[in-house]
Protein backbone atom coordinates (compact mmCIF):
# COMPACT_ATOMS: atom_id res chain seq x y z
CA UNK A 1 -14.84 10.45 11.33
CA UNK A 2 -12.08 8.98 9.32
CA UNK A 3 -9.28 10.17 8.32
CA UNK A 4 -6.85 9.18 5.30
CA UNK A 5 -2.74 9.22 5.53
CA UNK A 6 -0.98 9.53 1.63
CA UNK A 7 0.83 6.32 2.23
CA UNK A 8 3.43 6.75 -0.78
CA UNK A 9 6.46 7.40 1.00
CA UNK A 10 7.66 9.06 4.06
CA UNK A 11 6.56 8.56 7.48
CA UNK A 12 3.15 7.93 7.40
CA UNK A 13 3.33 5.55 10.03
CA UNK A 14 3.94 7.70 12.52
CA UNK A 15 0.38 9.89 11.83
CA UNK A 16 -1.71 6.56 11.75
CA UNK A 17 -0.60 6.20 15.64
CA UNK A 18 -1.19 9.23 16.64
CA UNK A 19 -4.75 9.29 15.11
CA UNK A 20 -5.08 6.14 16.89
CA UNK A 21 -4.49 7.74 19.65
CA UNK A 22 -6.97 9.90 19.43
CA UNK A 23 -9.13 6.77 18.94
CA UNK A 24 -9.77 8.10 15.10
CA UNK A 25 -10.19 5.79 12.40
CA UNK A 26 -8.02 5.80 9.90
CA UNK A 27 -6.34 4.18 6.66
CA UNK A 28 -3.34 4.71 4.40
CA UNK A 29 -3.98 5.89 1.06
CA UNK A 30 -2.14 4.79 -2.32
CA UNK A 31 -4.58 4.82 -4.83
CA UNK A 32 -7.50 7.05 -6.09
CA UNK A 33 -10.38 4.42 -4.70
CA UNK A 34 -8.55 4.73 -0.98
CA UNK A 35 -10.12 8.74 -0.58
CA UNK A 36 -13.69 7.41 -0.91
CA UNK A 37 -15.26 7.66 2.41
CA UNK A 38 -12.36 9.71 4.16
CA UNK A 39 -13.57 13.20 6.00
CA UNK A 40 -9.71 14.71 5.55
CA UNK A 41 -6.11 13.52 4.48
CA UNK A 42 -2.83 13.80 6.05
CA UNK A 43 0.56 14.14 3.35
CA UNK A 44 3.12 13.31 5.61
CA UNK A 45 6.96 14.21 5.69
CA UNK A 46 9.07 12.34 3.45
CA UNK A 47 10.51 13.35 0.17
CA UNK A 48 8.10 15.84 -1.68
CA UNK A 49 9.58 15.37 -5.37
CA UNK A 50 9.29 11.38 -4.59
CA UNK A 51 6.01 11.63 -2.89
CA UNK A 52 4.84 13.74 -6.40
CA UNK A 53 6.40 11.29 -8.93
CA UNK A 54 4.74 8.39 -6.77
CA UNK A 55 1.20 10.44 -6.81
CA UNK A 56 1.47 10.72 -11.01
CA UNK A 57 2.59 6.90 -11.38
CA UNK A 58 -0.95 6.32 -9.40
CA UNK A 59 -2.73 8.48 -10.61
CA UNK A 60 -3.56 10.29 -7.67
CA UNK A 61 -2.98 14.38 -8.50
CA UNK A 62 -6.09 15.09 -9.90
CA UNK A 63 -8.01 12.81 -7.34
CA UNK A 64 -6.27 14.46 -4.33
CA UNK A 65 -6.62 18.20 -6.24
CA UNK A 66 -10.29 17.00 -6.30
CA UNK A 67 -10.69 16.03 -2.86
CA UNK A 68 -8.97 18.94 -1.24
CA UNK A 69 -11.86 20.87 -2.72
CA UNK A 70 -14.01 19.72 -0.48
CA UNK A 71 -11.97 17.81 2.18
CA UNK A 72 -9.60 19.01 5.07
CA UNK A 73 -5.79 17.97 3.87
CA UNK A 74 -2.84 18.31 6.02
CA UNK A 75 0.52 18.63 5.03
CA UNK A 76 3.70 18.52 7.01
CA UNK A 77 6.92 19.38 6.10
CA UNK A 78 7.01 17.47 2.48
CA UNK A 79 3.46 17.60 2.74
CA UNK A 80 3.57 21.10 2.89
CA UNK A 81 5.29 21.54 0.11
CA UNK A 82 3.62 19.24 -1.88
CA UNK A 83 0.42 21.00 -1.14
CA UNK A 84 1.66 24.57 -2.40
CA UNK A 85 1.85 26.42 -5.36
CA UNK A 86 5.42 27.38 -5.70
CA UNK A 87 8.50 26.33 -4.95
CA UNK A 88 11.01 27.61 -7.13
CA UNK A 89 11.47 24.79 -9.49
CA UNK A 90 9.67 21.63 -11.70
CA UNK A 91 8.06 19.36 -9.53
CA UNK A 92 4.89 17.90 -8.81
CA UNK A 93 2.83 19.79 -6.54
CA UNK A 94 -0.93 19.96 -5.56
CA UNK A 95 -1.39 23.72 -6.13
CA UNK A 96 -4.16 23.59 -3.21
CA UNK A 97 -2.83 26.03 -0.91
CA UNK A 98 -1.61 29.60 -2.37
CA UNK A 99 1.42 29.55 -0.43
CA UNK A 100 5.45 29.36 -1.63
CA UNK A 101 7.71 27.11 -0.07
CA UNK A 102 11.12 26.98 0.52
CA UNK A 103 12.48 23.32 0.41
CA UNK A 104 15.18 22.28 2.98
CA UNK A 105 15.10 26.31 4.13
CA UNK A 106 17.20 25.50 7.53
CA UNK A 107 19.64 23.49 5.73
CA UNK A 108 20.80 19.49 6.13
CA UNK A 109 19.67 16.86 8.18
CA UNK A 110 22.74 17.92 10.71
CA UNK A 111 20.71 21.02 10.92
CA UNK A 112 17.41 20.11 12.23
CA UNK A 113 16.09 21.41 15.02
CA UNK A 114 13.41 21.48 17.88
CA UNK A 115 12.10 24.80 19.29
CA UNK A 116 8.92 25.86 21.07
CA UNK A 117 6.34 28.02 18.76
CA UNK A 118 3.43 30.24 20.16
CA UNK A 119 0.54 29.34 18.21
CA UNK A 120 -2.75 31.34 19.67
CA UNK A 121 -4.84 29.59 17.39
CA UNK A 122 -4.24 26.04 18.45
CA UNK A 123 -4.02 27.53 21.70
CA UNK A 124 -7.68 28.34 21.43
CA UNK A 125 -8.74 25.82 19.45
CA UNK A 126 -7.23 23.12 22.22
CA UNK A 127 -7.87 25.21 25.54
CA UNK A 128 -4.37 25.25 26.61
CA UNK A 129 -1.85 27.45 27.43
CA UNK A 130 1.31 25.97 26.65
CA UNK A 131 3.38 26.61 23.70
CA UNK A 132 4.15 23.92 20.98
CA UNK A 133 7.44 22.27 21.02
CA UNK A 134 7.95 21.55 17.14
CA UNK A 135 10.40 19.17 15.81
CA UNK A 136 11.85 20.39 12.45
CA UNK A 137 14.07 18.07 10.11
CA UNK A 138 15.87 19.02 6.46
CA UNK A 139 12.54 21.61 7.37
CA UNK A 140 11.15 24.16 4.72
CA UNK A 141 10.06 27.51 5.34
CA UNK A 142 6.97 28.81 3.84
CA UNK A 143 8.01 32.27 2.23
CA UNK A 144 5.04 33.47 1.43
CA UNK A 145 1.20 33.51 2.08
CA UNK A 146 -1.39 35.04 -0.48
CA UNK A 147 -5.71 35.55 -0.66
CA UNK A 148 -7.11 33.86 1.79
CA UNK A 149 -4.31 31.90 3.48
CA UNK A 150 -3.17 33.13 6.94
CA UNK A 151 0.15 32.23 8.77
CA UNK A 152 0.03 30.29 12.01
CA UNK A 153 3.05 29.82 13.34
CA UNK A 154 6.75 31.51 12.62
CA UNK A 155 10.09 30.75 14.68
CA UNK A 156 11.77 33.64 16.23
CA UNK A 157 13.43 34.88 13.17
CA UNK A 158 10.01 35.49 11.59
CA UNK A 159 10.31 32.44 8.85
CA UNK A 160 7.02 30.95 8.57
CA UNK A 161 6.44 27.34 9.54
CA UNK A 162 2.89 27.04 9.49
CA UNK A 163 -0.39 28.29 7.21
CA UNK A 164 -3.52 27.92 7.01
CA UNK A 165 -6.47 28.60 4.00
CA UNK A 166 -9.64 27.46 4.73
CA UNK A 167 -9.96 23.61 5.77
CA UNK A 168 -5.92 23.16 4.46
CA UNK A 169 -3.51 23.01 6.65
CA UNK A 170 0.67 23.04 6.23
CA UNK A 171 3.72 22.70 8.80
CA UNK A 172 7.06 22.66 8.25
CA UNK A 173 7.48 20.72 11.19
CA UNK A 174 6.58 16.95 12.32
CA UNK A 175 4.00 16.91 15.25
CA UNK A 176 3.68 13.04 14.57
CA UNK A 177 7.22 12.98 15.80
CA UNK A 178 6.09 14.65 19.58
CA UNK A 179 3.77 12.82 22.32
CA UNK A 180 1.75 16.15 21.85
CA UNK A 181 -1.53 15.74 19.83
CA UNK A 182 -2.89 19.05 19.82
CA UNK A 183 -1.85 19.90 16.15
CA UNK A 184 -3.52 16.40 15.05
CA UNK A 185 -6.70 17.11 17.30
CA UNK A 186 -6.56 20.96 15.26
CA UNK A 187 -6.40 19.10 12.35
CA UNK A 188 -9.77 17.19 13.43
CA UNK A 189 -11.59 20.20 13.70
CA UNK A 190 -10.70 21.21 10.53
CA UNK A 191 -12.12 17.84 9.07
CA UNK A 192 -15.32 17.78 10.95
């Protein structure tokens, strides 16, 4: 297996050591010839209107739109957004997953946050027990979820911070910011 990370902008580096790991190959991604041969794709965190822009300068939208046809893709926190339909204003997005997304929902970097989220299906998927401690910073919230997209996760006010439809996957959180690799290994299974 081998698995791509959008290497535009953001922290990127951080997923390429965790899949490393997890003794995955992997490779950073900047142009359309970098998806050949990849069985999913990671978007990481960063800055989703930059990470956009960056993806039409390369000419990478319709290649990733493409792939994610076919291919598991990943997106956390600007990934996430990235990867939706919606949210609320002109930018750049992927249109893969039919979910809305609230940009910087929990407000300024002084406002991030780390809490613990039950998530039954990476519970199951994993064989653990143990809830996820998430890390969220300048975090959106996915508002909504339509067709065939399900939520995953929500924090105890009932804001959503993580989808799924199909093989896509979105957080609003950074597990390549935790020692825990249960959300990358999730991921995996997705991809396989």
């Amino acid at each position: 297996m081998k698995i791509g990370v959008l290497a535009l902008q953001g922290d990127f580096s951080e997923h390429i050591a965790m899949l490393k790991r997890l003794k995955v190959e992997t490779s950073e991604v900047r142009l359309p010839e970098h998806l050949k041969g990849l069985d999913g794709l990671i978007i990481p965190g960063g800055e989703s209107t930059t990470i956009g822009k960056l993806a039409v300068a390369y000419n990478l939208m319709e290649p990733l739109k493409l792939f994610g046809q076919r291919h598991a893709i990943w997106g956390t926190c600007a990934g996430a957004i990235f990867l939706s339909k919606d949210v609320s204003r002109e930018q750049p997005l992927l249109g893969l997953m039919d979910i809305k997304v609230q940009r910087n929902a929990f407000g300024r970097q002084i406002d991030s946050f780390e809490t613990d989220l039950d998530i039954p299906e990476l519970k199951q998927a994993t064989g653990t027990k143990e809830d996820y401690h998430a890390v969220f910073i300048r975090a959106p919230i996915i508002e909504t979820v339509h067709g065939d997209a399900k939520i995953l996760a929500s924090v105890a006010d009932g804001r959503i911070v993580a989808a799924q439809q199909g093989h896509l996957l979105a957080t609003s959180f950074h597990p390549e910011l935790t020692n825990d690799t249960r959300f990358h290994e999730y991921f995996l299974s997705l991809a396989d």
